[in-house]
N, C-alpha and C. Protein backbone atom coordinates (compact mmCIF):
# COMPACT_ATOMS: atom_id res chain seq x y z
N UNK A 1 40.47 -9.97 41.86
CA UNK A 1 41.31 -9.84 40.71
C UNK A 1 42.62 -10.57 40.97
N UNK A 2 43.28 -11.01 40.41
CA UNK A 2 44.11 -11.98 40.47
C UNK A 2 45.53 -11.29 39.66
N UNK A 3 46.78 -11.48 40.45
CA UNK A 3 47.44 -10.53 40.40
C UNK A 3 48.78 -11.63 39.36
N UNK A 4 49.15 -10.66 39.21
CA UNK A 4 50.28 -11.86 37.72
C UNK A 4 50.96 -12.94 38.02
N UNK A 5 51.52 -12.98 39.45
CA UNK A 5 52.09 -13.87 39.76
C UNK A 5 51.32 -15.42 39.52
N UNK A 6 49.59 -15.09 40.16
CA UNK A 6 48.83 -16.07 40.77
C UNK A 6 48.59 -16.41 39.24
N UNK A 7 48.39 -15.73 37.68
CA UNK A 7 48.01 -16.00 36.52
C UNK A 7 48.98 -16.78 35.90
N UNK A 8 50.08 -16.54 36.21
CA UNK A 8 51.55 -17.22 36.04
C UNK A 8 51.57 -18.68 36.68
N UNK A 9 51.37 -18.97 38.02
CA UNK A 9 51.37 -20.25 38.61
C UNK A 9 49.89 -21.09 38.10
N UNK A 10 49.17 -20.74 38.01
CA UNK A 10 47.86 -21.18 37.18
C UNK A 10 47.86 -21.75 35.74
N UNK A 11 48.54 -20.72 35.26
CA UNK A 11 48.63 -21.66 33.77
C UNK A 11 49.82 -22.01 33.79
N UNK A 12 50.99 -22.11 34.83
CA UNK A 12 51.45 -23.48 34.23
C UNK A 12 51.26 -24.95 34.98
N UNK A 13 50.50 -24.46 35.88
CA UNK A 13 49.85 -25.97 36.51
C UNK A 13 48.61 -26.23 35.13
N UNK A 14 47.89 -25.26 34.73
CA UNK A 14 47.09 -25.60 33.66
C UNK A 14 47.74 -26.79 32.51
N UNK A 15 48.84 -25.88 31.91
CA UNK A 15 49.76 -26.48 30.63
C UNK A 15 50.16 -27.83 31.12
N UNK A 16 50.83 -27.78 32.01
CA UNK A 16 50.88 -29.48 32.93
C UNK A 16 49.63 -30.42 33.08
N UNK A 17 48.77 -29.97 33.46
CA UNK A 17 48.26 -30.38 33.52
C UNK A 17 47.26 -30.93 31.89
N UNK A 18 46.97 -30.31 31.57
CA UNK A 18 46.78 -30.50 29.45
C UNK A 18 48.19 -31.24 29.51
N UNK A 19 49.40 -31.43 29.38
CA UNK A 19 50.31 -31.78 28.52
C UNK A 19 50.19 -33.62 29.69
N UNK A 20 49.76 -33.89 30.62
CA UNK A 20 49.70 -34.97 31.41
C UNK A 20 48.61 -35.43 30.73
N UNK A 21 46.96 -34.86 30.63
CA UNK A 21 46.22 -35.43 29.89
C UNK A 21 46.78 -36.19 28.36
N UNK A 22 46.86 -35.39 28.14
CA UNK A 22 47.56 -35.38 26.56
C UNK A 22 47.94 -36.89 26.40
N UNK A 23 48.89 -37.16 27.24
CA UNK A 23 49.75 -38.22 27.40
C UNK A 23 48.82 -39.50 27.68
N UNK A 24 48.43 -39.31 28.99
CA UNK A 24 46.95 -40.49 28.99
C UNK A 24 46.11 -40.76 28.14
N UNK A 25 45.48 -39.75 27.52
CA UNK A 25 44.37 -40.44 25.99
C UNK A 25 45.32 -41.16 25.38
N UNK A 26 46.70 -40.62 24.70
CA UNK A 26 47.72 -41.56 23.86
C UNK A 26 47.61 -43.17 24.27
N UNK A 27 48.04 -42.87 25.82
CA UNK A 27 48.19 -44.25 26.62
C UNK A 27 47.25 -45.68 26.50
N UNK A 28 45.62 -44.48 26.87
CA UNK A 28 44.75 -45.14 26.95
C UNK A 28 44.06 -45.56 25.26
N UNK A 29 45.17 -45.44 24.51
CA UNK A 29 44.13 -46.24 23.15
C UNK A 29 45.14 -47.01 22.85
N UNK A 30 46.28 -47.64 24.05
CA UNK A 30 46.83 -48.16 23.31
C UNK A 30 46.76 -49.87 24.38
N UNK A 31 47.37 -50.54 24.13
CA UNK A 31 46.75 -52.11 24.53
C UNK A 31 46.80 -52.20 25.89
N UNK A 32 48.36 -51.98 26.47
CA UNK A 32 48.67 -51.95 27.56
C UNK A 32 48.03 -50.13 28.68
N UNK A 33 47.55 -50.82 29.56
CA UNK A 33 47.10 -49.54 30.43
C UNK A 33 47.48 -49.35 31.75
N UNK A 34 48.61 -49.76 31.59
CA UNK A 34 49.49 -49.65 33.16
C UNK A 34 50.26 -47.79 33.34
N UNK A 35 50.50 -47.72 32.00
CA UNK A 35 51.28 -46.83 31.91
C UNK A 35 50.43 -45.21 32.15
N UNK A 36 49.23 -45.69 31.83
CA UNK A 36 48.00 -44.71 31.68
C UNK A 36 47.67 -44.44 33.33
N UNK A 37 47.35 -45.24 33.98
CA UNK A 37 47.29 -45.78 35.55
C UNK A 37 48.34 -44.53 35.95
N UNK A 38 49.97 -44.80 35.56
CA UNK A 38 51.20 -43.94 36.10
C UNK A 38 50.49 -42.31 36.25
N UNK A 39 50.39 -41.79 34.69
CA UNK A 39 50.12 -40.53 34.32
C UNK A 39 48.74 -40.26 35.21
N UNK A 40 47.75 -41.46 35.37
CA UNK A 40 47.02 -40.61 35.76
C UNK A 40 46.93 -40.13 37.27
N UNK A 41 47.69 -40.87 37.85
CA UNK A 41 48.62 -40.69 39.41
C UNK A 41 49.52 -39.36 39.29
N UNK A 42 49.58 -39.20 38.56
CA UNK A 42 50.56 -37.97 38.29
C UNK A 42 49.43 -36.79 38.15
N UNK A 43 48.84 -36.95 37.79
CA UNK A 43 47.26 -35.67 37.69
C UNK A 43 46.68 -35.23 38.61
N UNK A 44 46.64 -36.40 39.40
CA UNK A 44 45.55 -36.62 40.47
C UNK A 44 45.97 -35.44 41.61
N UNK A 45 47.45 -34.92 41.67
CA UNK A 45 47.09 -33.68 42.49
C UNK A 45 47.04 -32.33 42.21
N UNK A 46 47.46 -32.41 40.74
CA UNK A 46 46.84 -31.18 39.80
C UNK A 46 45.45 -30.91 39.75
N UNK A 47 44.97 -31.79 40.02
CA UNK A 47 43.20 -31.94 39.53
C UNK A 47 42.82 -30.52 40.10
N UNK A 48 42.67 -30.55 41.84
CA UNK A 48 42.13 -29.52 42.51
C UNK A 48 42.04 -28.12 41.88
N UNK A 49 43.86 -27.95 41.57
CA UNK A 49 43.65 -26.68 41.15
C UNK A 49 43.87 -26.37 39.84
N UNK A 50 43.65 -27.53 39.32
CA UNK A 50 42.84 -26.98 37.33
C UNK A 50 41.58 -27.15 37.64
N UNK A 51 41.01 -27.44 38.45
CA UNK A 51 39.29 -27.33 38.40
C UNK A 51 39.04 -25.56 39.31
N UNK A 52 39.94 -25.47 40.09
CA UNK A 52 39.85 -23.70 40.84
C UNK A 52 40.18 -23.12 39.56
N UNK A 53 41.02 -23.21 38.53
CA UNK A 53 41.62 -22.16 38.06
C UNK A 53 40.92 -22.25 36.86
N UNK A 54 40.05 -23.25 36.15
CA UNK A 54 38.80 -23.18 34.93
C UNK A 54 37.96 -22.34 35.42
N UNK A 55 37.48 -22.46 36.77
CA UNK A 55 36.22 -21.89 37.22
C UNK A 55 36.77 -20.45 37.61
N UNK A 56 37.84 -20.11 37.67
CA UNK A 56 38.05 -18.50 37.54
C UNK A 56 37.86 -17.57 36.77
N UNK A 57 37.95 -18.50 35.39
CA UNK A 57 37.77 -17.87 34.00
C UNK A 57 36.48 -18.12 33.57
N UNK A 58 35.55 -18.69 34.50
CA UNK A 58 34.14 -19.10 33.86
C UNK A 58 33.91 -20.18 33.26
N UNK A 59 34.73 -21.12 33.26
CA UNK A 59 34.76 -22.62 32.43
C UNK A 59 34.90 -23.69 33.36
N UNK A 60 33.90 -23.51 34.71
CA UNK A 60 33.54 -24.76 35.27
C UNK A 60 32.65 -25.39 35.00
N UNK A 61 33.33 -26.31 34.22
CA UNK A 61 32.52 -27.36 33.13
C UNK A 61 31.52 -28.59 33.92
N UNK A 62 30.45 -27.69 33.93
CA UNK A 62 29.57 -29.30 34.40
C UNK A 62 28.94 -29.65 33.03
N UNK A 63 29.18 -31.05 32.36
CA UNK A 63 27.94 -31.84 31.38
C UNK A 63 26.65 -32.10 32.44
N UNK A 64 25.44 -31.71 31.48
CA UNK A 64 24.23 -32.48 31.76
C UNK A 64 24.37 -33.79 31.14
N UNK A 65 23.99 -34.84 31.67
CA UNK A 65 23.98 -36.25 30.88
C UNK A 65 22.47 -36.50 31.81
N UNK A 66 21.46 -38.02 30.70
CA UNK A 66 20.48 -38.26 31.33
C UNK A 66 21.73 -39.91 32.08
N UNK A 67 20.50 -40.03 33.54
CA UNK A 67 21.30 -41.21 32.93
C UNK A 67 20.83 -43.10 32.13
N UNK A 68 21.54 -44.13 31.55
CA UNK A 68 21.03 -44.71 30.59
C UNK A 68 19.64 -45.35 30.89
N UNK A 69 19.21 -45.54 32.18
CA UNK A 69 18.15 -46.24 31.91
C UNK A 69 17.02 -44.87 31.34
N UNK A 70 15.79 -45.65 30.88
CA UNK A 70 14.50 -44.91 30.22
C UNK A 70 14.52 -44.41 31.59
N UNK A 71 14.51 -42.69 31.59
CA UNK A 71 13.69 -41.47 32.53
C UNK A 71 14.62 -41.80 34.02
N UNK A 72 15.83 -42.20 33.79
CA UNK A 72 16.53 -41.75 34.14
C UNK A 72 17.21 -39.81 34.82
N UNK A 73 17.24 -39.99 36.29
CA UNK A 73 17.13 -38.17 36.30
C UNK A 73 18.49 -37.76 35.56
N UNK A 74 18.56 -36.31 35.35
CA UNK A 74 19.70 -36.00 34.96
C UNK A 74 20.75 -35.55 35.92
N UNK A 75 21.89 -35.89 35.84
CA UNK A 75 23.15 -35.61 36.59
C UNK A 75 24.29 -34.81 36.23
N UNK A 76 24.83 -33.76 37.12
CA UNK A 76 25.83 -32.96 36.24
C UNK A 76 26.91 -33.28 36.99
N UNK A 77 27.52 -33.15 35.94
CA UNK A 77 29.02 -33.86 35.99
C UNK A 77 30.25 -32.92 35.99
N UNK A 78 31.25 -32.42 36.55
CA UNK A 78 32.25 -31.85 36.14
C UNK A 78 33.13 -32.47 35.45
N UNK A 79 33.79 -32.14 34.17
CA UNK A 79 34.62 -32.58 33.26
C UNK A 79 35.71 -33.10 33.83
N UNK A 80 36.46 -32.34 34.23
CA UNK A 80 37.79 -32.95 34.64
C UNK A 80 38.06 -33.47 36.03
N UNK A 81 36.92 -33.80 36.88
CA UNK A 81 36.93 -34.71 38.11
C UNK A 81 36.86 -35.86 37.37
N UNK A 82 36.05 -35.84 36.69
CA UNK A 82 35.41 -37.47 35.73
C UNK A 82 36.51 -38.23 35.11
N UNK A 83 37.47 -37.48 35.03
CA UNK A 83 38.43 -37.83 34.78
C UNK A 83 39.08 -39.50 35.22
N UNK A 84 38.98 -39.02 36.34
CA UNK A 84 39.90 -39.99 37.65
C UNK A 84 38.76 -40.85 38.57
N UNK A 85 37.18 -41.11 37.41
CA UNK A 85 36.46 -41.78 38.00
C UNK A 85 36.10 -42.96 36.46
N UNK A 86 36.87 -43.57 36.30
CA UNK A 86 36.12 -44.72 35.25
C UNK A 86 34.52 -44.97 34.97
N UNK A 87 34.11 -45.53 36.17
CA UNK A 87 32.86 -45.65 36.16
C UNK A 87 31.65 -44.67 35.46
N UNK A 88 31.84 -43.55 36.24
CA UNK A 88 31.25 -42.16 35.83
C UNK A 88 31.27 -42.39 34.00
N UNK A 89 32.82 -42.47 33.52
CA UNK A 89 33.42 -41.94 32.00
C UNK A 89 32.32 -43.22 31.55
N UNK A 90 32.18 -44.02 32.10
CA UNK A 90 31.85 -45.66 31.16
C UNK A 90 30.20 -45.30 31.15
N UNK A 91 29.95 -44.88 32.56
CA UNK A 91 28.20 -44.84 32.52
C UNK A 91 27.72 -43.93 31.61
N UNK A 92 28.15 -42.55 31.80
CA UNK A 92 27.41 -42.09 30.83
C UNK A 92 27.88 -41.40 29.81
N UNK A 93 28.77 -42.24 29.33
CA UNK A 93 29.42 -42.11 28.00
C UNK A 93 30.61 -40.70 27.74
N UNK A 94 30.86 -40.20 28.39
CA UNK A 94 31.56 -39.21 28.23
C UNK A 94 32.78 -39.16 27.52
N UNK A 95 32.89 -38.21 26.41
CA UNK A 95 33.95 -38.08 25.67
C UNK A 95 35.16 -37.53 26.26
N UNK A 96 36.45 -38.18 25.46
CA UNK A 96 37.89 -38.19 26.53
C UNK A 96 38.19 -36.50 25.75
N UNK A 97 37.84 -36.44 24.63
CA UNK A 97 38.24 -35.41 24.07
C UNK A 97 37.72 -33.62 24.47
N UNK A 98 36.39 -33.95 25.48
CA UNK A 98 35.62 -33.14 26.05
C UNK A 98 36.98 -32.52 27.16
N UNK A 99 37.58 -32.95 27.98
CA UNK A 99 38.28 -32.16 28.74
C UNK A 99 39.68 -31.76 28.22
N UNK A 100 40.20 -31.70 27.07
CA UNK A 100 41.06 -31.43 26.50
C UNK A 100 41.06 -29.98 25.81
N UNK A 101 39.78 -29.92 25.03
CA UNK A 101 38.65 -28.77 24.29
C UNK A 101 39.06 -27.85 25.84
N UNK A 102 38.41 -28.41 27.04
CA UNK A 102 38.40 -27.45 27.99
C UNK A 102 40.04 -26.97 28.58
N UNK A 103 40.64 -27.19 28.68
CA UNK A 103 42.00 -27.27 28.97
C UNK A 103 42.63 -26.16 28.00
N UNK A 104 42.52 -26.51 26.90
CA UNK A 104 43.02 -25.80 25.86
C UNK A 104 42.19 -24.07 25.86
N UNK A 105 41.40 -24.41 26.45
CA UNK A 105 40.36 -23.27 26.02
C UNK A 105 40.78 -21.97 27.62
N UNK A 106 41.08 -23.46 28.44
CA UNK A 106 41.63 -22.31 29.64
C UNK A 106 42.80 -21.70 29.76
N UNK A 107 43.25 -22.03 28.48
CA UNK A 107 45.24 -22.06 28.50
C UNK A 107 44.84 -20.71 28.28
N UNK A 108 44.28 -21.17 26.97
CA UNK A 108 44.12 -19.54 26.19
C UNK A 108 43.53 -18.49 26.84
N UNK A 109 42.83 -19.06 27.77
CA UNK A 109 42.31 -17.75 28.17
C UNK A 109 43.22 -16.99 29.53
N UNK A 110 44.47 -18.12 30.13
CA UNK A 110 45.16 -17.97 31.10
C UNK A 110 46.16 -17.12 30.49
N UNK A 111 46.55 -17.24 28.83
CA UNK A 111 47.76 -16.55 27.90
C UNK A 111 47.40 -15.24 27.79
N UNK A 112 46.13 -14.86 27.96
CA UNK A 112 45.55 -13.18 27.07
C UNK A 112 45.59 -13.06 28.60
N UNK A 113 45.05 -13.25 29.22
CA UNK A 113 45.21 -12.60 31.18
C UNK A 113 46.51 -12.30 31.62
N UNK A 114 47.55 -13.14 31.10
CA UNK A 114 49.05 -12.75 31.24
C UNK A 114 49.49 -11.77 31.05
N UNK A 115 48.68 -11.52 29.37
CA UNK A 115 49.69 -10.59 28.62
C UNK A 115 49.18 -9.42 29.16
N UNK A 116 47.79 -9.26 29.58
CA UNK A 116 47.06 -8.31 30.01
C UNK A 116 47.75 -7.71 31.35
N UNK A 117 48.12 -8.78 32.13
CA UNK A 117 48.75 -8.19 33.67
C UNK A 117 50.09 -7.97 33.74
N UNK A 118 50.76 -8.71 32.24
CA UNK A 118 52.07 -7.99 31.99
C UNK A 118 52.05 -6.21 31.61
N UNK A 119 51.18 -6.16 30.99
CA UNK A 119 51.07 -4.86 30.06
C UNK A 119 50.93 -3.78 31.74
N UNK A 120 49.55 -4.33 32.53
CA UNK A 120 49.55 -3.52 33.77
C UNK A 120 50.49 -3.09 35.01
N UNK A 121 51.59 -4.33 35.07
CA UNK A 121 52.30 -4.50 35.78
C UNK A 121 53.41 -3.31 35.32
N UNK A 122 54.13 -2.90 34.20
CA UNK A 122 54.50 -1.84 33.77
C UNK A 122 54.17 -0.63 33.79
N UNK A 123 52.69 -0.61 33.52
CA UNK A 123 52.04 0.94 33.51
C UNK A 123 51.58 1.38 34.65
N UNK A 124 52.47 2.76 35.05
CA UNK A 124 52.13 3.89 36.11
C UNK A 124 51.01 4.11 36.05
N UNK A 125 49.98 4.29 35.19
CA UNK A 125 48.69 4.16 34.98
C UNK A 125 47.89 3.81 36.01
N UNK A 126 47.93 2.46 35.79
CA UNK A 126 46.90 1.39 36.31
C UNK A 126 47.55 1.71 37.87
N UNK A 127 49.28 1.89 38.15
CA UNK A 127 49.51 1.75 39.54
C UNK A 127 48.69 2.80 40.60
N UNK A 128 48.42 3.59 39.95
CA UNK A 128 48.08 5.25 40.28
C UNK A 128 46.25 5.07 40.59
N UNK A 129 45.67 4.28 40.01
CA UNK A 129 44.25 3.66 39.63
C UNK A 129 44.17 3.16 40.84
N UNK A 130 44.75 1.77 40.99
CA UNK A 130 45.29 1.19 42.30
C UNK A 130 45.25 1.51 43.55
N UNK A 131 46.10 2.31 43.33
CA UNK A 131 46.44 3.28 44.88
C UNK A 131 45.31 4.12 45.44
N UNK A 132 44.55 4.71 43.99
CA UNK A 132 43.47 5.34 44.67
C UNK A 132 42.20 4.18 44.88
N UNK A 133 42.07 3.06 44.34
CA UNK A 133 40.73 2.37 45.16
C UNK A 133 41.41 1.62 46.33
N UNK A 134 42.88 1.54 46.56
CA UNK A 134 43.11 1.54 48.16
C UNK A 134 43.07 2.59 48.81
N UNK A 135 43.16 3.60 48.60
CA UNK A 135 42.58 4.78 49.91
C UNK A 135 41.17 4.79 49.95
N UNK A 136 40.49 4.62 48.69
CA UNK A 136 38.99 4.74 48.89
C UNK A 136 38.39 3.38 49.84
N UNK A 137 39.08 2.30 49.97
CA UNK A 137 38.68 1.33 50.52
C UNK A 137 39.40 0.93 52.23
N UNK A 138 40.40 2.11 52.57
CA UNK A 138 41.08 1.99 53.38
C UNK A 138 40.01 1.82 54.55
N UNK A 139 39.33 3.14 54.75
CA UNK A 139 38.18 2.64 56.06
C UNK A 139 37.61 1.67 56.00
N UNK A 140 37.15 0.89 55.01
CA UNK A 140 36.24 -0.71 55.02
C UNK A 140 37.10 -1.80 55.57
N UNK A 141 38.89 -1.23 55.56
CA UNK A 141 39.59 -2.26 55.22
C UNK A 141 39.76 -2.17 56.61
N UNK A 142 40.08 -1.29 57.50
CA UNK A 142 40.02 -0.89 58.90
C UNK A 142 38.90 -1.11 60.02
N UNK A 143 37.71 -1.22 59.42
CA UNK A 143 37.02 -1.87 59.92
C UNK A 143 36.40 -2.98 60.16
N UNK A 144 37.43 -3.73 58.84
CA UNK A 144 36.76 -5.20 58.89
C UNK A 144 37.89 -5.66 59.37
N UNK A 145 39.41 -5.39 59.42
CA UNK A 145 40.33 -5.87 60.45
C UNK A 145 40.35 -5.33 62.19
N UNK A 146 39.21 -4.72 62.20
CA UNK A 146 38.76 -4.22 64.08
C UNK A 146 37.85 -5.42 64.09
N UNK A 147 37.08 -6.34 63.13
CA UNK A 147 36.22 -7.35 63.63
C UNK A 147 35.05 -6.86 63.27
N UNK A 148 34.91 -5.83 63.07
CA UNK A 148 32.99 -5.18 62.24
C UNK A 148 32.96 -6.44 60.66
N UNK A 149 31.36 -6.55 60.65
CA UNK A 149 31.16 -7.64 59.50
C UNK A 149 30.80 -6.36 58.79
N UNK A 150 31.52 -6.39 57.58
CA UNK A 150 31.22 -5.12 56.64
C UNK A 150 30.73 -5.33 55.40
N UNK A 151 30.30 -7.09 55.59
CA UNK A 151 29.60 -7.28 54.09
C UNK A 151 28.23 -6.48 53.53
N UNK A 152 27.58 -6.43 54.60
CA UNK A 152 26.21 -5.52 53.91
C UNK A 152 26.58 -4.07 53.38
N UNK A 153 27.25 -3.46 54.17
CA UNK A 153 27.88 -2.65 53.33
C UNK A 153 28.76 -2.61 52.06
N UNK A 154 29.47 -3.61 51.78
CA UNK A 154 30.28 -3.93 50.78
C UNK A 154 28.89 -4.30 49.44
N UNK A 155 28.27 -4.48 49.78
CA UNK A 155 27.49 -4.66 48.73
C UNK A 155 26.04 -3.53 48.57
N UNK A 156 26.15 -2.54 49.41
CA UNK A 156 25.57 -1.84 48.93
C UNK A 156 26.11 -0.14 48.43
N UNK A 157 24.85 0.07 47.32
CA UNK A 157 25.03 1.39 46.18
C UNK A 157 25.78 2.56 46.73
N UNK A 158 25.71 2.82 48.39
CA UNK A 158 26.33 4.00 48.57
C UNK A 158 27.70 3.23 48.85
N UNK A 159 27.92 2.45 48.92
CA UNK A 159 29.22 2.14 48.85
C UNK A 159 30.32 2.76 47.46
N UNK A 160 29.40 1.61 46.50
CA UNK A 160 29.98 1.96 45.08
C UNK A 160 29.95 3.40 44.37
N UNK A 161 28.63 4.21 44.67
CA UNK A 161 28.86 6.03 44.80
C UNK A 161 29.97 6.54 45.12
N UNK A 162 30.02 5.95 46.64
CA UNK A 162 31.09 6.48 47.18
C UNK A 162 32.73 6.15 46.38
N UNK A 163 32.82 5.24 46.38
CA UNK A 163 33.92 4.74 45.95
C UNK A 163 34.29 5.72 44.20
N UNK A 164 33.44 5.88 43.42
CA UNK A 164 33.40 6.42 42.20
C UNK A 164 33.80 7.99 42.82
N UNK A 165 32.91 8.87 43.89
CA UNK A 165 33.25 9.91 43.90
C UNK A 165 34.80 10.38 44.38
N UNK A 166 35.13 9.36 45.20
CA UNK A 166 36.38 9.64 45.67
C UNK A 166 37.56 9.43 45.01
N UNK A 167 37.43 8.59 43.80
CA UNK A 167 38.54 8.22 42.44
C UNK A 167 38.40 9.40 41.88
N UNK A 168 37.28 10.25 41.58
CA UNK A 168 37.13 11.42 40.91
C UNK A 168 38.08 12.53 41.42
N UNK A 169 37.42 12.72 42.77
CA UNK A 169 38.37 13.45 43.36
C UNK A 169 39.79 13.41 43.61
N UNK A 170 39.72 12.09 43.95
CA UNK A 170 41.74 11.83 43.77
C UNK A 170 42.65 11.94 42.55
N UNK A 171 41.22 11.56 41.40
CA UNK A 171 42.48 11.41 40.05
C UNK A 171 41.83 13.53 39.84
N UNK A 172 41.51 14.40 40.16
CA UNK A 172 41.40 15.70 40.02
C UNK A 172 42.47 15.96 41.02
N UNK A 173 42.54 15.65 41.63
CA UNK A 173 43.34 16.22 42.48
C UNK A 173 44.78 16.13 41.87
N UNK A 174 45.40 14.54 41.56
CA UNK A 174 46.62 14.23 41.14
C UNK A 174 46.95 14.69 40.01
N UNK A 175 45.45 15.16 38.91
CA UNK A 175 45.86 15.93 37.65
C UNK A 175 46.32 17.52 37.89
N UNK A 176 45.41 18.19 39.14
CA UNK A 176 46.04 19.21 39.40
C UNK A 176 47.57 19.93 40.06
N UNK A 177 47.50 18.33 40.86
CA UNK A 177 48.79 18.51 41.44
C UNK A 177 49.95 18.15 39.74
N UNK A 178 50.15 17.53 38.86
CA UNK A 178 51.10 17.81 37.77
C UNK A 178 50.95 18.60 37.24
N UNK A 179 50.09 19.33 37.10
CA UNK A 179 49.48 20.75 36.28
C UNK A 179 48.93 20.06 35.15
N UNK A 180 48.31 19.19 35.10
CA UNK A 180 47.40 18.72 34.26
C UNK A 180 45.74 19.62 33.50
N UNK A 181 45.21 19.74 34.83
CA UNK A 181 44.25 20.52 34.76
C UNK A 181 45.16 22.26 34.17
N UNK A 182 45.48 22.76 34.98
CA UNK A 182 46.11 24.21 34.19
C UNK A 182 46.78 24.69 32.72
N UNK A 183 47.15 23.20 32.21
CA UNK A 183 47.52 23.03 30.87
C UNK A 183 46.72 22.95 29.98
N UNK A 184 45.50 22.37 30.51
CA UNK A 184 44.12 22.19 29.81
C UNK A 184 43.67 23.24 29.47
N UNK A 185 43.34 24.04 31.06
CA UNK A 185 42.37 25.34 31.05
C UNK A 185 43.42 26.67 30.12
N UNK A 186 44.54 26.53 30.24
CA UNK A 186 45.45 27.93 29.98
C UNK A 186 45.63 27.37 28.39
N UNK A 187 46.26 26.47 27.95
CA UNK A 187 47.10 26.11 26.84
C UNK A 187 46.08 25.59 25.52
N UNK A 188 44.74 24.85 26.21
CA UNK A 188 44.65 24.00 24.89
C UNK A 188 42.87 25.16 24.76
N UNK A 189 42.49 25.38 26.22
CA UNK A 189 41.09 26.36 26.14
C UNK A 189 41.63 27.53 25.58
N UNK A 190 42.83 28.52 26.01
CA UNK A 190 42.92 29.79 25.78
C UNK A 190 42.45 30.91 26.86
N UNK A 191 42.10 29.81 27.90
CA UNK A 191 41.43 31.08 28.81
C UNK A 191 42.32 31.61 29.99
């Protein structure tokens, strides 16, 4: 899970990165392409991590293309590497407007994740949520910093049991400790 800060530095290397494209299609429909060359030197070390930060949100864009000759195999392509490869864009035709669609599509989805980890970042709620799947995870976390490989366990059912029963118990516990539970049973049951 990716914590607000890291959603924050992501989309605005994203937005930079869209607002640098942006600039190059302009460039590139226009006579001179030196200037296009500049911008796209300017991308080229954004690339890495707008292609990490699409594929976080599920929008690591590979096209299938065949390629032109007859029975040609098919090749998948990632959108915005293709970028900064001419050849690739010329062979098999790829639209400039295809990684823009994607860009835009990751902004948006980088803007609702914001607002989402803004909203969490405020609420005692979620902090309290938190705290208890770090105690429930404290022994895994203790044993995989002693050097034990704790992946087979991390992925198995009594793990996740476990982990559910012990949120139960902690958030019972923390309701009893405010008098949560006694307000229930005395005030709203009658008993």
């Amino acid at each position: 899970m990716l914590t607000y800060f890291e959603v924050h530095e992501r989309l605005e290397n994203l937005t930079e990165f869209r607002n640098l494209y942006r600039e190059y299609i302009e460039f590139t429909n226009r006579a001179g392409n030196m200037p296009a060359q500049m911008v796209r030197q300017k991308m080229a070390p954004l690339a890495p991590m707008t292609v990490e930060a699409l594929r976080e949100v599920g929008l690591g864009q590979m096209v299938t293309r065949e390629a032109p000759a007859k029975g040609g195999k098919k090749v998948r392509i990632n959108v915005i590497r293709a970028i900064f490869r001419d050849n690739i864009v010329h062979h098999f035709s790829l639209d400039a407007e295809e990684p823009l669609r994607l860009l835009d599509l990751g902004v948006y989805k980088y803007q609702h994740l914001l607002a989402i980890q803004r909203l969490q970042l405020f609420n005692p709620i979620f902090w309290l949520f938190q705290f208890g799947l770090f105690l429930a995870r404290l022994p895994l976390l203790i044993f995989r910093k002693s050097g034990y490989d704790t992946s087979a366990v991390e992925e198995s059912g009594v793990l996740r049991v476990y982990l559910v029963v012990f949120q139960l118990v902690y958030f019972f516990l923390l309701a009893k400790w405010v008098g949560l539970i006694d307000w229930i049973w005395f005030d709203i049951l009658g008993m």
